[in-house]
Protein backbone atom coordinates (compact mmCIF):
# COMPACT_ATOMS: atom_id res chain seq x y z
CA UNK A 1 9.81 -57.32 22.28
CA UNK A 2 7.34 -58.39 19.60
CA UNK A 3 4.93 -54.94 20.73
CA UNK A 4 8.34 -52.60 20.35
CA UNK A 5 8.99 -54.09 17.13
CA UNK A 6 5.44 -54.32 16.03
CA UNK A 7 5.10 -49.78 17.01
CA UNK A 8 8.55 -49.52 15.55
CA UNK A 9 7.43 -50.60 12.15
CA UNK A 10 4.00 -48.74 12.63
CA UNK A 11 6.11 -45.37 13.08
CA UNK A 12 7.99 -46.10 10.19
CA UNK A 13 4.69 -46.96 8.02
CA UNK A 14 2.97 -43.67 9.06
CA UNK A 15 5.99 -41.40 8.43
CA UNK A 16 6.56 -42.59 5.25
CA UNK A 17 2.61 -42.02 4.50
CA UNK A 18 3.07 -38.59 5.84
CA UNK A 19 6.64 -37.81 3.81
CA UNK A 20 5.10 -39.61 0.75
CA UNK A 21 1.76 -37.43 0.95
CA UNK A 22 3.44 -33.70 1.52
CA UNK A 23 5.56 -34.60 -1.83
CA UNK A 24 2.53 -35.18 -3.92
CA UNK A 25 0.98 -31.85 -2.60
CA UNK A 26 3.96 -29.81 -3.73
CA UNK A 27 3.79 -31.36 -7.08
CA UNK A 28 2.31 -28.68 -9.49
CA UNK A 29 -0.95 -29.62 -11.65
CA UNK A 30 -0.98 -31.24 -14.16
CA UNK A 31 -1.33 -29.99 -17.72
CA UNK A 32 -4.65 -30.57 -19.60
CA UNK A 33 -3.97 -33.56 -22.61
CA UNK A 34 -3.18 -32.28 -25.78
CA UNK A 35 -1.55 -28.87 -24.29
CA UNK A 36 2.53 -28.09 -24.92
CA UNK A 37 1.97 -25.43 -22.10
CA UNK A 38 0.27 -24.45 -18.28
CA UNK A 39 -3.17 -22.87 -19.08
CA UNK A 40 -2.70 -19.46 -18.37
CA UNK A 41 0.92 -18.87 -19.89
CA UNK A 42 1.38 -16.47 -22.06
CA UNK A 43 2.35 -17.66 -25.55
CA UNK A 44 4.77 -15.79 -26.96
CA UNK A 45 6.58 -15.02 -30.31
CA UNK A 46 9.95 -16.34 -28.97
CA UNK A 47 8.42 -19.48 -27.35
CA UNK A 48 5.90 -19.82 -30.59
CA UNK A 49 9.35 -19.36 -32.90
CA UNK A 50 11.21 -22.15 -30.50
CA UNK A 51 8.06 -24.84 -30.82
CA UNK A 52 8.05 -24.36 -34.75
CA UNK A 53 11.76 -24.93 -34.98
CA UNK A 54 12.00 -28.08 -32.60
CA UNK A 55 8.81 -29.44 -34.32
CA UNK A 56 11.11 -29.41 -37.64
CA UNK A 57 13.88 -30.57 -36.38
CA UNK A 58 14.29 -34.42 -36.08
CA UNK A 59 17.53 -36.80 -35.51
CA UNK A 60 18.56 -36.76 -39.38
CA UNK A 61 19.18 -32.96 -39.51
CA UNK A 62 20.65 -32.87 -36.49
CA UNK A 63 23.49 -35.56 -37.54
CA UNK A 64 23.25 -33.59 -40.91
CA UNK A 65 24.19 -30.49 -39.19
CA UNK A 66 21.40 -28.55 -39.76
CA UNK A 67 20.15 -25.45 -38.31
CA UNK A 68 17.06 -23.17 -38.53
CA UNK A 69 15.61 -19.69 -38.21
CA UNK A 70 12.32 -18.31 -39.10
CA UNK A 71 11.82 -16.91 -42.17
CA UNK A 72 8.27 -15.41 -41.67
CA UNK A 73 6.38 -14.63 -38.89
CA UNK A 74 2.55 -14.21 -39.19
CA UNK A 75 -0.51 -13.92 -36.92
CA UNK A 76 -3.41 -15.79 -39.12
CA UNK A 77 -6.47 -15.05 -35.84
CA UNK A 78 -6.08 -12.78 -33.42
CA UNK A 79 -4.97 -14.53 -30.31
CA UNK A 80 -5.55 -18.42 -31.90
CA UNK A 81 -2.44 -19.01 -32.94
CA UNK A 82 0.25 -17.96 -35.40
CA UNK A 83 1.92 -19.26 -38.67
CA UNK A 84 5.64 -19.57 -39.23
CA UNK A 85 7.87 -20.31 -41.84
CA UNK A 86 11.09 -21.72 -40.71
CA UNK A 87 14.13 -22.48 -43.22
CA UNK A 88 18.10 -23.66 -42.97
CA UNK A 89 20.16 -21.45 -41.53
CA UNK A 90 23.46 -22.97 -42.79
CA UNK A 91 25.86 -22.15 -45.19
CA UNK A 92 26.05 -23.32 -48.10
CA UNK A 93 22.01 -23.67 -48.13
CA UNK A 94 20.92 -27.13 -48.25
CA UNK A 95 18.38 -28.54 -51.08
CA UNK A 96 15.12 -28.49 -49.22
CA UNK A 97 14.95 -28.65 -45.09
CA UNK A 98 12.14 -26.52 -43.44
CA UNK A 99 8.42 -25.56 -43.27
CA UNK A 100 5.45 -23.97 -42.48
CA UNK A 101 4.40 -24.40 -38.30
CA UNK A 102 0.96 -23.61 -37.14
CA UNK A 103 1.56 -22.86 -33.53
CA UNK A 104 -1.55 -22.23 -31.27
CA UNK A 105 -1.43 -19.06 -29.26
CA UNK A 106 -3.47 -20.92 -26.66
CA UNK A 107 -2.06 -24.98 -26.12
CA UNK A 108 1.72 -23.55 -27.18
CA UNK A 109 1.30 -26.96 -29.61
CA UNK A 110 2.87 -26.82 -33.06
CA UNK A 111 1.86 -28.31 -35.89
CA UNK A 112 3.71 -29.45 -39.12
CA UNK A 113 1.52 -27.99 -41.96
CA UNK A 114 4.08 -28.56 -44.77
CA UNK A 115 7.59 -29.90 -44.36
CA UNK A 116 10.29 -29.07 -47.21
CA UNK A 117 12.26 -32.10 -48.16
């Protein structure tokens, strides 16, 4: 009884190990630190346009009801990254709200260069 019980659990053990192992080969690889995207995806003006808005937006315009667009769209280096100016979109326009993104063309990471309050 003991031995049935003892290659029951075994069986159990080693499929487990087997189920556990096939998940973490489907998993896909990990991003390098410090990049917002795979290496190898194309960074584009869309995607840079929706990393400078989200990096501007925070909980307090949100609640505010705050939206933005870009204002200006400009490529500073040839394929290392772009600058954009995002502003409200709402009407009436709100005193301050808005900035100027660095977004690199390469990690898809934006940065906050200057932030309008």
């Amino acid at each position: 009884m003991q031995t049935a019980c003892l290659s029951l659990t075994l069986a159990i053990i080693l499929s487990l190990g087997v189920c556990l192992g096939a998940t973490a080969q489907r998993q896909a690889p990990a991003r390098p630190p410090g990049w917002c995207v795979d290496p190898g995806h194309a960074v584009d003006s869309s995607f840079a346009a929706g990393q400078a808005i989200r990096a501007l937006t925070d909980s307090n315009s949100k609640r505010a009801g705050l939206t933005f667009k870009v204002n200006y769209y400009q490529v500073v280096a040839e394929g290392q990254g772009v600058a954009i100016s995002v502003v409200p979109a709402s009407r009436p326009l709100p005193v301050g709200g808005g900035g100027l993104v660095w977004v690199d063309l390469e990690t898809g990471c934006p940065i906050i260069l200057r932030h309008y309050e």
